[in-house]
PDB file of N, CA and C in Angstrom:
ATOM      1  N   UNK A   1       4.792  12.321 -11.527  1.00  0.00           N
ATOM      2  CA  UNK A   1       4.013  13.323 -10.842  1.00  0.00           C
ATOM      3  C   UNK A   1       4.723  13.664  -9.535  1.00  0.00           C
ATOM      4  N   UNK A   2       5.062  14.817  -9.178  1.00  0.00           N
ATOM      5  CA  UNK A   2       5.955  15.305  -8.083  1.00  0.00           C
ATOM      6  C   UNK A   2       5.095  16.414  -6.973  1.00  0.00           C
ATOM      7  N   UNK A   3       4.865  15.708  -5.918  1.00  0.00           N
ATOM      8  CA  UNK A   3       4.463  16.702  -5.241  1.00  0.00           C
ATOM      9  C   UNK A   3       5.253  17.894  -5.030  1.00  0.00           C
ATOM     10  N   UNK A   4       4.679  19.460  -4.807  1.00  0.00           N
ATOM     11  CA  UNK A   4       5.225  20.812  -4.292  1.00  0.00           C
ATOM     12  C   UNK A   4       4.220  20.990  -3.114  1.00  0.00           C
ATOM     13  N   UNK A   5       4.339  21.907  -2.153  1.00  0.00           N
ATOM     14  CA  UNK A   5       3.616  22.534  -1.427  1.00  0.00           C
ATOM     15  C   UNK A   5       3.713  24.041  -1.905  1.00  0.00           C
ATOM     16  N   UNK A   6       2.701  25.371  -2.062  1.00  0.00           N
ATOM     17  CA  UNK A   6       2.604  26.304  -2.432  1.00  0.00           C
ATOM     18  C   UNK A   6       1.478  27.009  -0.789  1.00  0.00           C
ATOM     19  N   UNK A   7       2.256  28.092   0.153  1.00  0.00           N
ATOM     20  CA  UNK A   7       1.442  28.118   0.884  1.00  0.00           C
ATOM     21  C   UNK A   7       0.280  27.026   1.514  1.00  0.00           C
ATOM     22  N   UNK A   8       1.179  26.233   2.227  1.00  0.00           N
ATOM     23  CA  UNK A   8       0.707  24.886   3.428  1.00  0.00           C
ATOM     24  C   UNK A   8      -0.567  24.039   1.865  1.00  0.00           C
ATOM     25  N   UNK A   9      -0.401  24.299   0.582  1.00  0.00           N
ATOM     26  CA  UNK A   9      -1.542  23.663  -0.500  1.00  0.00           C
ATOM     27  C   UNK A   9      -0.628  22.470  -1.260  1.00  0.00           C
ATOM     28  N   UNK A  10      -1.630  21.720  -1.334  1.00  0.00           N
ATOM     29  CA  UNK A  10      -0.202  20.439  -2.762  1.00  0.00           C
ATOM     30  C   UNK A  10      -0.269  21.176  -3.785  1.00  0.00           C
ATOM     31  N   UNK A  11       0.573  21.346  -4.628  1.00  0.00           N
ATOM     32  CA  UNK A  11       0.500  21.293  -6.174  1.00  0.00           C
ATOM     33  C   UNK A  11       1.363  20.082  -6.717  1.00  0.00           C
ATOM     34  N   UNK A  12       0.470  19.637  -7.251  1.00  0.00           N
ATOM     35  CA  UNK A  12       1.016  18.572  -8.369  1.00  0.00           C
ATOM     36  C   UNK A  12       1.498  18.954 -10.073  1.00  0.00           C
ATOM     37  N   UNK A  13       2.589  18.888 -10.228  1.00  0.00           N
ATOM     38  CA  UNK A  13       3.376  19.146 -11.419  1.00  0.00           C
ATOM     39  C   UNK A  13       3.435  18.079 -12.461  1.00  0.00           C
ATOM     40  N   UNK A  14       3.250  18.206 -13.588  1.00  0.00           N
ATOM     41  CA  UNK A  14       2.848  16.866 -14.366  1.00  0.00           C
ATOM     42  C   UNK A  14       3.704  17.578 -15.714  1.00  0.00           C
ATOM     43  N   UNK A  15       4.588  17.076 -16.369  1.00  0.00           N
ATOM     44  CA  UNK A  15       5.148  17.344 -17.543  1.00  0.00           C
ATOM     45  C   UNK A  15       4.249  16.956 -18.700  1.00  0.00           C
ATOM     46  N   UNK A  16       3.438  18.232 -19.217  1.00  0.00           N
ATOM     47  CA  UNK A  16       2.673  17.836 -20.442  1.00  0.00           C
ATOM     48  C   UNK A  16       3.702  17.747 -22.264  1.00  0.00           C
ATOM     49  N   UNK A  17       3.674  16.560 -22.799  1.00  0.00           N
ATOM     50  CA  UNK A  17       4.144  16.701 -23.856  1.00  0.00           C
ATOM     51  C   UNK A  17       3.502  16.829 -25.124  1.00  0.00           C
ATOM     52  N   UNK A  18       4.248  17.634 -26.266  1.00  0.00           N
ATOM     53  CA  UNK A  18       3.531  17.698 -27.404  1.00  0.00           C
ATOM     54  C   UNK A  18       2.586  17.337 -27.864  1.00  0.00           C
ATOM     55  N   UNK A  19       1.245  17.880 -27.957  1.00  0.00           N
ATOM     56  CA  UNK A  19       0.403  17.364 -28.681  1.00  0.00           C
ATOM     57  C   UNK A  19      -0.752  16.217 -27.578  1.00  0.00           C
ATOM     58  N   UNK A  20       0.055  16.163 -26.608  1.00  0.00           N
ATOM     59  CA  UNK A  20      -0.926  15.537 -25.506  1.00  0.00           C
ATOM     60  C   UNK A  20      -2.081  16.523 -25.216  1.00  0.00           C
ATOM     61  N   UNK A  21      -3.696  16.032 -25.066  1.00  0.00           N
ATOM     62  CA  UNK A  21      -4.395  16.447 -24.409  1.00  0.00           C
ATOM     63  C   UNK A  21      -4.472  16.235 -22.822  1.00  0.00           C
ATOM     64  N   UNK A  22      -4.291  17.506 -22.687  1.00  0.00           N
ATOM     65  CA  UNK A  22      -4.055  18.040 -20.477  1.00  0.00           C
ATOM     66  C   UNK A  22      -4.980  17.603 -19.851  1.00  0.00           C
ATOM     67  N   UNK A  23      -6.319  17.448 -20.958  1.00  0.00           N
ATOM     68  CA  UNK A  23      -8.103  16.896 -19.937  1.00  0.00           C
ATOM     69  C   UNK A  23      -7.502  15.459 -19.872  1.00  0.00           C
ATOM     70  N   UNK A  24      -6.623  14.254 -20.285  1.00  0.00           N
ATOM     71  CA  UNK A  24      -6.468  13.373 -20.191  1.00  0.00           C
ATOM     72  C   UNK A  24      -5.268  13.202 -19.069  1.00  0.00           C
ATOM     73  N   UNK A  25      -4.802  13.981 -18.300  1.00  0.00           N
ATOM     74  CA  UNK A  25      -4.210  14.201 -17.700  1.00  0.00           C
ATOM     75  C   UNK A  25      -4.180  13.797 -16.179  1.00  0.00           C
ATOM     76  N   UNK A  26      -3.739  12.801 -15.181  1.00  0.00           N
ATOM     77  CA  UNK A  26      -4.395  12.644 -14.285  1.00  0.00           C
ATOM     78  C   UNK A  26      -3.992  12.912 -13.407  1.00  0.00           C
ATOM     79  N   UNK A  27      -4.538  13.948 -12.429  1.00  0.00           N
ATOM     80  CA  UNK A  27      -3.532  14.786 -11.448  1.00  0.00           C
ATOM     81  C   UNK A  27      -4.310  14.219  -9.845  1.00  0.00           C
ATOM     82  N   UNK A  28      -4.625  12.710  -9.492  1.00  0.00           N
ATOM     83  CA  UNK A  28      -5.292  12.481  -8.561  1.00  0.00           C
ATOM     84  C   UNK A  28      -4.138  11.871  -7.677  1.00  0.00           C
ATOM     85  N   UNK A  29      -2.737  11.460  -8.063  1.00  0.00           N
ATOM     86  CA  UNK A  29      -1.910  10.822  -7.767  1.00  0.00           C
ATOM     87  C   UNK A  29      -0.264  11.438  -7.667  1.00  0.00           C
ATOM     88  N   UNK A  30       0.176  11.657  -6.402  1.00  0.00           N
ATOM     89  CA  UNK A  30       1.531  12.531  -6.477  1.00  0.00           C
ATOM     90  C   UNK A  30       2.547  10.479  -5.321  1.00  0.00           C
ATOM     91  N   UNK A  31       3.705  11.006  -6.402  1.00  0.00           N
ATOM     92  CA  UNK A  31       4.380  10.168  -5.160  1.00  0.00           C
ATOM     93  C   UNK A  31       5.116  11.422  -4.349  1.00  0.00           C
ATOM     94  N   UNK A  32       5.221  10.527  -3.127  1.00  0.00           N
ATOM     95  CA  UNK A  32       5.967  10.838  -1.194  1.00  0.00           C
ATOM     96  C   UNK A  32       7.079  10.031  -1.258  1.00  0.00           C
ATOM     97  N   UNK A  33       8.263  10.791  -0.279  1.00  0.00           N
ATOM     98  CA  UNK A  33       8.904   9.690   0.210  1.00  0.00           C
ATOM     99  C   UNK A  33       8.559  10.055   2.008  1.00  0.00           C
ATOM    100  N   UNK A  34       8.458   8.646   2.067  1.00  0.00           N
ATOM    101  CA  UNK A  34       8.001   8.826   3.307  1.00  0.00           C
ATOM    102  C   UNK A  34       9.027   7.784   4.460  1.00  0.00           C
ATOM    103  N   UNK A  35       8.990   8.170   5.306  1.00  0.00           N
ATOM    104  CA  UNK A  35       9.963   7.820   6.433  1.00  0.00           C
ATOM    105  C   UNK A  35       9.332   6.515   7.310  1.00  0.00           C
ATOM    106  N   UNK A  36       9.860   5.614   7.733  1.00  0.00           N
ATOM    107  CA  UNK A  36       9.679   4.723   8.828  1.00  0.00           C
ATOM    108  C   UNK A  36      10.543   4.846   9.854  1.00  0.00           C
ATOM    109  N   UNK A  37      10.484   5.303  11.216  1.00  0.00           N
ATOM    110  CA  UNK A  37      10.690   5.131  12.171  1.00  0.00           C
ATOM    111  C   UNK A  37      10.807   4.188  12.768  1.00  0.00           C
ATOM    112  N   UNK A  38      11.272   3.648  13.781  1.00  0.00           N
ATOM    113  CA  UNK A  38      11.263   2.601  14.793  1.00  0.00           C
ATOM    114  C   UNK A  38      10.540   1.125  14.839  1.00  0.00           C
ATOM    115  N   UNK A  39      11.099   0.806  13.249  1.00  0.00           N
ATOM    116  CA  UNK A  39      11.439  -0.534  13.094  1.00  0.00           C
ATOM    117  C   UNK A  39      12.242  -1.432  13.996  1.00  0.00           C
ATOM    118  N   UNK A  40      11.849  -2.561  14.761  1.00  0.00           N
ATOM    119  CA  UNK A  40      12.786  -2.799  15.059  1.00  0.00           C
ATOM    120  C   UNK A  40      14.129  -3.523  14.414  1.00  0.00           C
ATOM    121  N   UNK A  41      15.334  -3.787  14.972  1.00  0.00           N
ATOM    122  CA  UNK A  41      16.227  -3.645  14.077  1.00  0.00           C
ATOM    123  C   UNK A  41      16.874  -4.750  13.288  1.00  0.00           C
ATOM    124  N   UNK A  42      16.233  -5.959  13.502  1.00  0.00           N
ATOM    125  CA  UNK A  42      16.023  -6.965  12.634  1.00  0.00           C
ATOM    126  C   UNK A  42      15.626  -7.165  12.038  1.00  0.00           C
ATOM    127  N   UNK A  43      14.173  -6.251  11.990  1.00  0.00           N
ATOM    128  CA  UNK A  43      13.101  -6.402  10.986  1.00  0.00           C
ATOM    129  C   UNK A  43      13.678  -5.243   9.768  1.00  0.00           C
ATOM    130  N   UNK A  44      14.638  -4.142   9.828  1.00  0.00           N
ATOM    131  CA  UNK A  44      14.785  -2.958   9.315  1.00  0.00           C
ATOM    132  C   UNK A  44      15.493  -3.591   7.905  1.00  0.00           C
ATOM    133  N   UNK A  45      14.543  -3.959   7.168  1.00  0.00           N
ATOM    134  CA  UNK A  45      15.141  -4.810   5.749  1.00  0.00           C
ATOM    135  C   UNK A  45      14.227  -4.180   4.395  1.00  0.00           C
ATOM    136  N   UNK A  46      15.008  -4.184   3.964  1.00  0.00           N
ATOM    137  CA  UNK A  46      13.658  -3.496   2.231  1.00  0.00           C
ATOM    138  C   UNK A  46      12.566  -4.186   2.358  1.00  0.00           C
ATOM    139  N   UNK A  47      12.512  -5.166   2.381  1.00  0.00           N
ATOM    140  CA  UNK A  47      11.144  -6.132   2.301  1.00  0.00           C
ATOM    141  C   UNK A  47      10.526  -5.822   3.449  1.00  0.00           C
ATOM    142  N   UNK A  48      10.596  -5.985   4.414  1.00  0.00           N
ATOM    143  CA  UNK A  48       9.554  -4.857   5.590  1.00  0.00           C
ATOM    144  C   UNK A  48       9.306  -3.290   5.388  1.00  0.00           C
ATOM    145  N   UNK A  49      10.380  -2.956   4.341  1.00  0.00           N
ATOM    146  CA  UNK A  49      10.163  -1.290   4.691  1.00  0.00           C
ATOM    147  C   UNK A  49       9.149  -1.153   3.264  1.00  0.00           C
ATOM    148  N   UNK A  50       8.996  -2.385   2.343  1.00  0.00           N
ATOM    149  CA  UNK A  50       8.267  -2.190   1.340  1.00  0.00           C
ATOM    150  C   UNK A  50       6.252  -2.919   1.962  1.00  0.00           C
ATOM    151  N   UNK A  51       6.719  -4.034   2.680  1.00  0.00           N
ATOM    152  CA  UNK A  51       5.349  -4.229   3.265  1.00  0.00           C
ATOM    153  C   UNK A  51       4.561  -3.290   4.146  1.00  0.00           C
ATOM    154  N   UNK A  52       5.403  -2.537   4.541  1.00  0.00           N
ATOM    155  CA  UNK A  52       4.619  -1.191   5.453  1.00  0.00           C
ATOM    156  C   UNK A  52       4.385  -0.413   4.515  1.00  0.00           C
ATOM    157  N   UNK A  53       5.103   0.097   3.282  1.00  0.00           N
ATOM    158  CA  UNK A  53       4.603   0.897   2.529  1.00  0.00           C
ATOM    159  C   UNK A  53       3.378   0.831   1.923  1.00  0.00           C
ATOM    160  N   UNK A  54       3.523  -0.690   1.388  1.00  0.00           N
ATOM    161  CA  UNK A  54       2.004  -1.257   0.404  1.00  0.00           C
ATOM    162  C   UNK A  54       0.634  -0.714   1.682  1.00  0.00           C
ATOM    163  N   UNK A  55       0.994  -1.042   2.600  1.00  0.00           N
ATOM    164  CA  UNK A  55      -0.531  -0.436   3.719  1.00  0.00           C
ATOM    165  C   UNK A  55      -1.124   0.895   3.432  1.00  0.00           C
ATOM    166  N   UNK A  56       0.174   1.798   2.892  1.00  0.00           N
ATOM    167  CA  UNK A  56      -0.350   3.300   2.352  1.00  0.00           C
ATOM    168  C   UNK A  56      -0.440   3.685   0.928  1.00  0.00           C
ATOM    169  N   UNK A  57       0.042   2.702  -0.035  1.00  0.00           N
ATOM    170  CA  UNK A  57      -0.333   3.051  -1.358  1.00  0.00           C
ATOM    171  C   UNK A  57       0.668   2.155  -2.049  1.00  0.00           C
ATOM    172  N   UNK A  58       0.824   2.823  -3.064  1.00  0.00           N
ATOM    173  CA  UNK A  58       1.516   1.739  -4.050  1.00  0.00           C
ATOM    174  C   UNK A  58       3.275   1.935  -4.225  1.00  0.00           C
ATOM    175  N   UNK A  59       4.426   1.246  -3.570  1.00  0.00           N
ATOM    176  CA  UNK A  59       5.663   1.498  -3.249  1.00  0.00           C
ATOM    177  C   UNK A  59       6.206   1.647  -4.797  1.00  0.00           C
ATOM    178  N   UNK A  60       6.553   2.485  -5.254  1.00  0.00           N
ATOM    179  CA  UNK A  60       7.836   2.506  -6.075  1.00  0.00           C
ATOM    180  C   UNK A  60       9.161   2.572  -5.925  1.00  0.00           C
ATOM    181  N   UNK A  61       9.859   2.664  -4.654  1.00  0.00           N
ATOM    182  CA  UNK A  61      11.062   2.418  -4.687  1.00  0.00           C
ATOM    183  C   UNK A  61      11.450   2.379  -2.676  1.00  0.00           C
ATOM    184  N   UNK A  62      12.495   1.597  -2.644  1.00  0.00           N
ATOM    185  CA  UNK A  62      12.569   1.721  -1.136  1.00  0.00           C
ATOM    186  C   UNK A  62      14.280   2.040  -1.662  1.00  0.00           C
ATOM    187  N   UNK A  63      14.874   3.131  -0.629  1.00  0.00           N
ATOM    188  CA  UNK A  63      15.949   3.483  -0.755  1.00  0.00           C
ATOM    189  C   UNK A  63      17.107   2.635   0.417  1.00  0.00           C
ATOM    190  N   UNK A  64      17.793   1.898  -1.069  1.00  0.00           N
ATOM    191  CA  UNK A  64      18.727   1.373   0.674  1.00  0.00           C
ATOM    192  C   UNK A  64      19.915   1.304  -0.504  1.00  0.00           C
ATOM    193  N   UNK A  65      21.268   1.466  -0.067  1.00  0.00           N
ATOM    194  CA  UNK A  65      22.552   0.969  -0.746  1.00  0.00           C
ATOM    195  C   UNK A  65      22.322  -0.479  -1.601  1.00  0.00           C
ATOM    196  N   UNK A  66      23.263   0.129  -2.928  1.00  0.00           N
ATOM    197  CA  UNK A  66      22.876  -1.158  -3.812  1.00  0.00           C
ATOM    198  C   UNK A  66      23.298  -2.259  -3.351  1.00  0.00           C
ATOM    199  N   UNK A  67      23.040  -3.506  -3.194  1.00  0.00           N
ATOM    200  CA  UNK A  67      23.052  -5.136  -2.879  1.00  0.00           C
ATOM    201  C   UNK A  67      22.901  -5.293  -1.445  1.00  0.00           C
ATOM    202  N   UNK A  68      22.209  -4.339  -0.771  1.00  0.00           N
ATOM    203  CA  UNK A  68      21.748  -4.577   0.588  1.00  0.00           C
ATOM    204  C   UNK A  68      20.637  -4.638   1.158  1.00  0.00           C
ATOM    205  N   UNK A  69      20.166  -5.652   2.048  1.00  0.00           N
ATOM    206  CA  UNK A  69      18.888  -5.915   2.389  1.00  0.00           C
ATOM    207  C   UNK A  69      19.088  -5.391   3.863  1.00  0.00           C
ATOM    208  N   UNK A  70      20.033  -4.838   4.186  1.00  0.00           N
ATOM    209  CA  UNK A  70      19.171  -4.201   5.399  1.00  0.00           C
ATOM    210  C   UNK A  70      19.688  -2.607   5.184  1.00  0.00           C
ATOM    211  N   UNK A  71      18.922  -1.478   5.963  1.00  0.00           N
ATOM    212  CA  UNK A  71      18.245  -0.369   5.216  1.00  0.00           C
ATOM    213  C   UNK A  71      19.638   1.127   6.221  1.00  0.00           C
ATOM    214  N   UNK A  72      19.354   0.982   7.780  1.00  0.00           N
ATOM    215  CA  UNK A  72      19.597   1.560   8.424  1.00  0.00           C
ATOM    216  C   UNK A  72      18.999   1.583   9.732  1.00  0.00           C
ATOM    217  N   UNK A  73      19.187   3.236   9.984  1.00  0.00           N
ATOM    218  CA  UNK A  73      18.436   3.189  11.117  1.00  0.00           C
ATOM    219  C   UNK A  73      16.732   3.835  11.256  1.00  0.00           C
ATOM    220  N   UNK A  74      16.505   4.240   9.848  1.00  0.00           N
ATOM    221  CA  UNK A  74      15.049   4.410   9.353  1.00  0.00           C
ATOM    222  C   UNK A  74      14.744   4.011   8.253  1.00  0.00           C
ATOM    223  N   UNK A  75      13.604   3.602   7.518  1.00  0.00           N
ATOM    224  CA  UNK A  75      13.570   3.367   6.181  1.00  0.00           C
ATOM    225  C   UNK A  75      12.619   4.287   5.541  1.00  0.00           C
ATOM    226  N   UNK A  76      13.534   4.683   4.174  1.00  0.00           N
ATOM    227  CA  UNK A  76      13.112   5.867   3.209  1.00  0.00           C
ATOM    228  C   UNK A  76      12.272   4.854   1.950  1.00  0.00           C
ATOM    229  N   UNK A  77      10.762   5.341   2.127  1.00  0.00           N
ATOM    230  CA  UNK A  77      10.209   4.393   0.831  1.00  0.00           C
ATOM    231  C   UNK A  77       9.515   5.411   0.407  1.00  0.00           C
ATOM    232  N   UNK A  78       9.371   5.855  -1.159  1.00  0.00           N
ATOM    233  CA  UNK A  78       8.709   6.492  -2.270  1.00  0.00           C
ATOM    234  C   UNK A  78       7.341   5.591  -2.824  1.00  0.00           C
ATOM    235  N   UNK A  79       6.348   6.435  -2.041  1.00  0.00           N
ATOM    236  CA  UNK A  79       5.094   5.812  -2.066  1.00  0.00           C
ATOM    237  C   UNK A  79       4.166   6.911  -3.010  1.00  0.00           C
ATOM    238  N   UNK A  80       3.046   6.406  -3.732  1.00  0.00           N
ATOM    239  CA  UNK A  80       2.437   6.793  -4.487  1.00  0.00           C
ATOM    240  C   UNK A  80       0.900   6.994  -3.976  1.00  0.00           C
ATOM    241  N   UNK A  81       0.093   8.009  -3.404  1.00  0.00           N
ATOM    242  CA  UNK A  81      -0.868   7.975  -3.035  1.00  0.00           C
ATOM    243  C   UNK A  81      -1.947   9.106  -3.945  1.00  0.00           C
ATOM    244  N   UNK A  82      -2.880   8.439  -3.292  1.00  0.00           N
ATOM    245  CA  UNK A  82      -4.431   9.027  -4.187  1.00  0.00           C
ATOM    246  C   UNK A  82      -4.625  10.155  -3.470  1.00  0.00           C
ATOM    247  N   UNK A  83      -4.038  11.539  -4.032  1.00  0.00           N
ATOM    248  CA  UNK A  83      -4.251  12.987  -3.086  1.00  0.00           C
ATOM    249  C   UNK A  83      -5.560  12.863  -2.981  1.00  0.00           C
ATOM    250  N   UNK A  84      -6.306  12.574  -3.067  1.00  0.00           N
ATOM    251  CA  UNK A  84      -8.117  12.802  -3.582  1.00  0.00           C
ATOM    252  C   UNK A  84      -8.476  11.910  -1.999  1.00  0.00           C
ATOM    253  N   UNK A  85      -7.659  11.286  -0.953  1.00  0.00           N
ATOM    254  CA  UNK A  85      -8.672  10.375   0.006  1.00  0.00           C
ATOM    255  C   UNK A  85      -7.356  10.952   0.951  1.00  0.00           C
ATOM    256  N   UNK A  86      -8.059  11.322   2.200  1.00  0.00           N
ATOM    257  CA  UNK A  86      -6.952  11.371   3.528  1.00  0.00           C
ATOM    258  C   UNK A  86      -6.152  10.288   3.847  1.00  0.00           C
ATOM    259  N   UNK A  87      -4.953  11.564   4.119  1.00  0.00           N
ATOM    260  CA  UNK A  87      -3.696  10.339   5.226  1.00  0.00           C
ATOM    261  C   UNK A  87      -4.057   9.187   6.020  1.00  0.00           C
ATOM    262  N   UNK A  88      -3.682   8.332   5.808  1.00  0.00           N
ATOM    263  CA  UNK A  88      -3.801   7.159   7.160  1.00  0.00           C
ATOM    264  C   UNK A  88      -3.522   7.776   8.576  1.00  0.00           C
ATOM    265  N   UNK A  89      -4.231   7.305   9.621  1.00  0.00           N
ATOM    266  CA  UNK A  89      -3.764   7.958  11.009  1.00  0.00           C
ATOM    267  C   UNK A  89      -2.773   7.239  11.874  1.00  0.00           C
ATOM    268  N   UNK A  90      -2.872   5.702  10.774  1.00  0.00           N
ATOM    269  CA  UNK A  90      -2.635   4.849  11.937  1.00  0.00           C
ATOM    270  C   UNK A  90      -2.606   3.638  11.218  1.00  0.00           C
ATOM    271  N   UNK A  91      -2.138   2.121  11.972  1.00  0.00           N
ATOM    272  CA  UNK A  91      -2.227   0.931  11.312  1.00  0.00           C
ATOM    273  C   UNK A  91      -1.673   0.127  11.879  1.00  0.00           C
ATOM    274  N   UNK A  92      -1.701  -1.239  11.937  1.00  0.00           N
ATOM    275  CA  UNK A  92      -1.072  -2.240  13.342  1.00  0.00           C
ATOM    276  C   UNK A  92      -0.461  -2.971  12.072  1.00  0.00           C
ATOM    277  N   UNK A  93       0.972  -2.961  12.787  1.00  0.00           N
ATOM    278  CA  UNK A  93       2.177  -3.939  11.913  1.00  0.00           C
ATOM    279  C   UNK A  93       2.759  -5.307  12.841  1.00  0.00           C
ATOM    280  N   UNK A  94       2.789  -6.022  11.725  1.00  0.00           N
ATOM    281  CA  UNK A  94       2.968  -7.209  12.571  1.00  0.00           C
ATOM    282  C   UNK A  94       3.912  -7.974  12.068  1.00  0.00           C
ATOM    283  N   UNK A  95       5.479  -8.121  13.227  1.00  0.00           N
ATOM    284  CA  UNK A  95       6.763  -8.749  12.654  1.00  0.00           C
ATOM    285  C   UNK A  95       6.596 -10.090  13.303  1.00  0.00           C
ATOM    286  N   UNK A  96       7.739 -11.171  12.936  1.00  0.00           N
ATOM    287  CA  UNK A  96       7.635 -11.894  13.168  1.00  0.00           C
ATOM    288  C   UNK A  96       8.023 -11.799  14.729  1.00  0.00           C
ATOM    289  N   UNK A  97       8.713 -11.221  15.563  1.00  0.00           N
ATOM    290  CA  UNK A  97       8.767 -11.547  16.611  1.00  0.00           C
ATOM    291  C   UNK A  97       7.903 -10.315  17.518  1.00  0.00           C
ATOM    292  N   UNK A  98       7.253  -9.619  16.748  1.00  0.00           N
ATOM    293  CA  UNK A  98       6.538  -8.625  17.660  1.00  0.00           C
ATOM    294  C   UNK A  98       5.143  -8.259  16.918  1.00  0.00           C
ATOM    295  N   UNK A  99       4.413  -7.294  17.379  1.00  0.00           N
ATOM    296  CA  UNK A  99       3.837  -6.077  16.673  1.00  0.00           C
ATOM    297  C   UNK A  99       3.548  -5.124  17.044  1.00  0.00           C
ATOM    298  N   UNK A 100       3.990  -3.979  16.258  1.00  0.00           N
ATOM    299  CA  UNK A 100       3.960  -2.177  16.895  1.00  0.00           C
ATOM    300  C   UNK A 100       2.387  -1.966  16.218  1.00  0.00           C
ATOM    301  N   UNK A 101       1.627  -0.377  16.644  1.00  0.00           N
ATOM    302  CA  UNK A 101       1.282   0.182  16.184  1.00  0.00           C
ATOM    303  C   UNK A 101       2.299   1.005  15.376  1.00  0.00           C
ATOM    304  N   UNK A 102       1.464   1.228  14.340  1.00  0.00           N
ATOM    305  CA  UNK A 102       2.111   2.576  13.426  1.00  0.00           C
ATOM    306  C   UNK A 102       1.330   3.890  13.230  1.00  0.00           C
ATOM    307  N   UNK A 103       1.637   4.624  13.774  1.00  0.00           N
ATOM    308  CA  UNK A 103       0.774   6.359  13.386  1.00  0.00           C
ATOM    309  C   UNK A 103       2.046   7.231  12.645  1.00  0.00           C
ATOM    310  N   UNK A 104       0.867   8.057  12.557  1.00  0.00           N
ATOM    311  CA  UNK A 104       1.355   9.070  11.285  1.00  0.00           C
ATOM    312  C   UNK A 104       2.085  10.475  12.237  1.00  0.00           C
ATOM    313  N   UNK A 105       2.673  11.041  11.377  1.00  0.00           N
ATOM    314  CA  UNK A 105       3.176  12.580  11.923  1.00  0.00           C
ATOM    315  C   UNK A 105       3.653  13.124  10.836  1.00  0.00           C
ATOM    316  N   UNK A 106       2.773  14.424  10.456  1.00  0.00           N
ATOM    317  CA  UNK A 106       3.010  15.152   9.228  1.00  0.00           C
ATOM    318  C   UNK A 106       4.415  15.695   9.410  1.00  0.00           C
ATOM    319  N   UNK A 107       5.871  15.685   9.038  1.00  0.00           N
ATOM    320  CA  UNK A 107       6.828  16.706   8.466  1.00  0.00           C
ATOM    321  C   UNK A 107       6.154  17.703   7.268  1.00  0.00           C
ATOM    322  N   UNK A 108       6.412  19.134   7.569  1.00  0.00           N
ATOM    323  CA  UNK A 108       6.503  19.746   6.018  1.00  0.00           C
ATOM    324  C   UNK A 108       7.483  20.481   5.667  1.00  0.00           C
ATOM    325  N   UNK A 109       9.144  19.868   5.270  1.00  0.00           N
ATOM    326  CA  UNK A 109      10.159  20.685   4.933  1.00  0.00           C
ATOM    327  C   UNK A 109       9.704  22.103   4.020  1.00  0.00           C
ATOM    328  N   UNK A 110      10.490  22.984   3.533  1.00  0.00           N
ATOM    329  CA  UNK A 110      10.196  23.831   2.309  1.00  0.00           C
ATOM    330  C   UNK A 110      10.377  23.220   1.293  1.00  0.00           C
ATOM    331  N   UNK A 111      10.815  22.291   0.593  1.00  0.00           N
ATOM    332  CA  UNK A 111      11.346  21.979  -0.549  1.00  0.00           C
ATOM    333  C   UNK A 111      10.857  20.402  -1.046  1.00  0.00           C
ATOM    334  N   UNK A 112      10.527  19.903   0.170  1.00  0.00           N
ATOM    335  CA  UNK A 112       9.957  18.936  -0.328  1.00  0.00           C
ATOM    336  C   UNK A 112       8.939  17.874   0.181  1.00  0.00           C
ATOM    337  N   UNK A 113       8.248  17.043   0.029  1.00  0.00           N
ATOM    338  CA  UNK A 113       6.918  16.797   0.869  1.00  0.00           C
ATOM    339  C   UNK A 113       7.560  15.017   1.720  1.00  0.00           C
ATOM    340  N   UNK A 114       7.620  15.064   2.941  1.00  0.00           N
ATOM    341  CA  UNK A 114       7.608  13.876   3.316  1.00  0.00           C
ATOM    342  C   UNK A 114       6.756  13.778   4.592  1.00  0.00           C
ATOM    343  N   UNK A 115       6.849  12.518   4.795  1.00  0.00           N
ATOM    344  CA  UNK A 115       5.776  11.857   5.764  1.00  0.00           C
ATOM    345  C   UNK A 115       6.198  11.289   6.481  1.00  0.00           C
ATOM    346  N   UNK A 116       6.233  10.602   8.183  1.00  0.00           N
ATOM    347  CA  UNK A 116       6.691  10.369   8.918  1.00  0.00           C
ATOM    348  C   UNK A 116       6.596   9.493   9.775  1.00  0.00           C
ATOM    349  N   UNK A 117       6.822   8.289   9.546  1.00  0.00           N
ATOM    350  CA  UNK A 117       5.396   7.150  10.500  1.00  0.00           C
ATOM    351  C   UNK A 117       6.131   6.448  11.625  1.00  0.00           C
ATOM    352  N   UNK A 118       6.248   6.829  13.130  1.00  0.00           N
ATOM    353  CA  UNK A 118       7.406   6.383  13.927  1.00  0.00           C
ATOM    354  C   UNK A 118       6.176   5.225  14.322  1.00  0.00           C
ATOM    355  N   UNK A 119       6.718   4.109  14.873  1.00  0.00           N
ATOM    356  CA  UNK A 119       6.398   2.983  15.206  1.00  0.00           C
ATOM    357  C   UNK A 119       6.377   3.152  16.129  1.00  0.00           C
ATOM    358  N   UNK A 120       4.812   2.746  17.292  1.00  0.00           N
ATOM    359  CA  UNK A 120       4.846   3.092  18.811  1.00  0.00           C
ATOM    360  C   UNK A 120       4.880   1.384  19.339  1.00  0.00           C
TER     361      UNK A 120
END
């Protein structure tokens, strides 16, 4: 399921195949890739950039170079959320040697839908 935006609206695109019934179809769920910001930079590892994700829905993939556990200087995770309940605003993360707040900040490129969560 792939989110679009159509005039500032989601559309969700769902590949129906042969002979499938469309009423069985479940269009409540688009994945995001969504951005982490200002991790700090010890903590900036897949396994943190996947525990912040799980807070907003269900992670299917965190993008980092193959056989590496640490990410960069932001982390890109493909999260799966329930279009049907609002964005998170906000959420307190807690590393081992610190803890940030986390809030939200909508991006809306043309082409594709991401999300933006800088660490205060």
């Amino acid at each position: 399921m792939e989110p679009w935006t159509y005039r500032d609206t989601l559309v969700l695109l769902y590949e129906v195949k042969v002979g499938c019934d469309v009423r069985s179809v479940d269009l409540n769920m688009g994945l995001f890739w969504v951005q982490f910001h200002g991790i700090p930079p010890l903590n900036m590892r897949v396994t943190m950039a996947r525990k912040i994700g799980m807070l907003l829905g269900q992670v299917a993939e965190v993008d980092h170079a193959d056989g590496k556990d640490y990410i960069g200087h932001f982390a890109l995770v493909r999260i799966k959320f329930d279009v049907n309940q609002p964005l998170m605003w906000g959420a307190f993360v807690e590393f081992p040697t610190s803890s940030l707040s986390l809030s939200l900040s909508h991006s809306h490129p043309h082409s594709h839908s991401h999300y933006h969560f800088p660490l205060l």
